[in-house]
C-alpha atoms as a PDB file:
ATOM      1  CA  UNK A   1       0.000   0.000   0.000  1.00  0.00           C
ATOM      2  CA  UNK A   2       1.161   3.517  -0.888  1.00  0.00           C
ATOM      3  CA  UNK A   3       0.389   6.448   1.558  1.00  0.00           C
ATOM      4  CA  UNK A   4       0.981   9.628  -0.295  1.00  0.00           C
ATOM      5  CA  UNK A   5       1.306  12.408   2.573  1.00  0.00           C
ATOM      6  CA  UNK A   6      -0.825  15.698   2.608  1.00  0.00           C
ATOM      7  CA  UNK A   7       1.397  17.584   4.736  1.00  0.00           C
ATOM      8  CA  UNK A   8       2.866  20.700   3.254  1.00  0.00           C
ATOM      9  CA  UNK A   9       6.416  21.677   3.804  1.00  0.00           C
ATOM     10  CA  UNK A  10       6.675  24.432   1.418  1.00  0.00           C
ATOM     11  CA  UNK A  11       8.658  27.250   3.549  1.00  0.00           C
ATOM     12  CA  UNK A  12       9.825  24.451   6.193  1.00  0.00           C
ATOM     13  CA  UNK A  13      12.777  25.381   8.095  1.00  0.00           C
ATOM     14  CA  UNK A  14      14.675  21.964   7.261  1.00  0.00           C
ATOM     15  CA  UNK A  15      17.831  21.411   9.759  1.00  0.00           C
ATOM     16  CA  UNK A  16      20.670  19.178   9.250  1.00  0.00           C
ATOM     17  CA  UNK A  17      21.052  16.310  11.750  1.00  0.00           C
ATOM     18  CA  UNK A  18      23.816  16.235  14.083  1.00  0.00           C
ATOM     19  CA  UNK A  19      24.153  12.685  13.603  1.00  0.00           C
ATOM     20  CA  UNK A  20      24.693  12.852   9.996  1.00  0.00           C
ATOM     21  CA  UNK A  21      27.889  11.446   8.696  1.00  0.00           C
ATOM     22  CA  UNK A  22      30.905  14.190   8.495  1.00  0.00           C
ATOM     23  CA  UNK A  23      33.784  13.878   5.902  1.00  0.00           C
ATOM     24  CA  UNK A  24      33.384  13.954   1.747  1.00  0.00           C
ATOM     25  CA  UNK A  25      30.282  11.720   1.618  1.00  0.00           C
ATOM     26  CA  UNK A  26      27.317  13.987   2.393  1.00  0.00           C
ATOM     27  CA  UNK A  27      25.479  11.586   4.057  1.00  0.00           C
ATOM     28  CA  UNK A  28      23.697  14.108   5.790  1.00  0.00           C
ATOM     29  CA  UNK A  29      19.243  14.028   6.608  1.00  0.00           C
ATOM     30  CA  UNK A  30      17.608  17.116   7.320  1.00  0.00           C
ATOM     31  CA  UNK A  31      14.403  17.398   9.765  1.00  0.00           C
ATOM     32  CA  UNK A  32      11.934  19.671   9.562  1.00  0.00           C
ATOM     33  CA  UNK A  33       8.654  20.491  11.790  1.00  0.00           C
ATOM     34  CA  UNK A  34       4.695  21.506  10.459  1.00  0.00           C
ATOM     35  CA  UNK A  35       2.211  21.002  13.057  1.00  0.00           C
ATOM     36  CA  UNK A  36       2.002  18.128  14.286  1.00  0.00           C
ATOM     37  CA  UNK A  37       4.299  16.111  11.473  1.00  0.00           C
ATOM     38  CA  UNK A  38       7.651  15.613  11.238  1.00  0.00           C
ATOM     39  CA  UNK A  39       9.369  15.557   7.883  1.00  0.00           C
ATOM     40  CA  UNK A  40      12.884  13.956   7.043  1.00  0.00           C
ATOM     41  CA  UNK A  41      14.668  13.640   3.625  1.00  0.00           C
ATOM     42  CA  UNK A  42      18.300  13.493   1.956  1.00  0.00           C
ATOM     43  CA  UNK A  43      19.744  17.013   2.284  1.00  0.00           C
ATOM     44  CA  UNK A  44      21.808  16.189  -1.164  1.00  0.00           C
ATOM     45  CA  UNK A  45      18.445  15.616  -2.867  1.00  0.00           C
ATOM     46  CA  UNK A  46      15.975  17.638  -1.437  1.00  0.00           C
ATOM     47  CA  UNK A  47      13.230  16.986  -3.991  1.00  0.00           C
ATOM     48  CA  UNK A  48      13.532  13.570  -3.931  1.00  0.00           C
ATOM     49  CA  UNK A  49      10.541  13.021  -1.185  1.00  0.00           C
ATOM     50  CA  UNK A  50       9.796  13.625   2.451  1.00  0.00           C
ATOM     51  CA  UNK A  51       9.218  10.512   4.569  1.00  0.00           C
ATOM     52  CA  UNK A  52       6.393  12.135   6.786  1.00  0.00           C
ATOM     53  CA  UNK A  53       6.110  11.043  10.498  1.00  0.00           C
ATOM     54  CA  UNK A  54       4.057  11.859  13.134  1.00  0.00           C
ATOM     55  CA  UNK A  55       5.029  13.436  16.417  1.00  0.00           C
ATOM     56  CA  UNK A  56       4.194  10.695  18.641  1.00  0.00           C
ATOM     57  CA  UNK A  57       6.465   8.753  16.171  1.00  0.00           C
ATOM     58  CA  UNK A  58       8.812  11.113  16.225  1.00  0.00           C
ATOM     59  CA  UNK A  59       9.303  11.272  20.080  1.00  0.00           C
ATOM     60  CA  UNK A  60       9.384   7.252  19.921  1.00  0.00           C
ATOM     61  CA  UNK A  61      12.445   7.276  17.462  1.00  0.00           C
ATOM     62  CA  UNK A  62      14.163   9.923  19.360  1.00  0.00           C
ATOM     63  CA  UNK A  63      13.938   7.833  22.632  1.00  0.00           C
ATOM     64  CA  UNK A  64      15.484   4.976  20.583  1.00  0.00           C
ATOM     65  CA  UNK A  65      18.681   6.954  20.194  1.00  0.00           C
ATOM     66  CA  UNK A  66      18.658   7.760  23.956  1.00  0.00           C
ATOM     67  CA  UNK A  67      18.363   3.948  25.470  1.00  0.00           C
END
């Protein structure tokens, strides 16, 4: 099943995570916040597509990182 997302990021402020991968790869993601969704994609291809999550998912993921 495809879910096609109907949140709008147009005018996002998009930040680079500080867990993204230093050096000459780029292997950097970039978060951004509208309402209550959280949107993620590759900061070297931008208009590639958003995975969309939702803040309660959001908040679970983060707490996986802190365990």
């Amino acid at each position: 099943m495809k879910v096609v997302s109907t949140v709008d990021f147009f005018g996002a402020v998009w930040r680079k995570s500080s867990r993204s991968g230093g050096g000459n790869n780029g292997s950097c993601v970039e978060v951004a916040f509208s309402g209550q969704a959280v949107g993620v994609r590759d900061s070297k291809s931008p208009d590639s597509g958003t995975l969309v999550f939702s803040s309660v998912q959001w908040a679970f993921f983060l707490r996986g990182f802190q365990a």
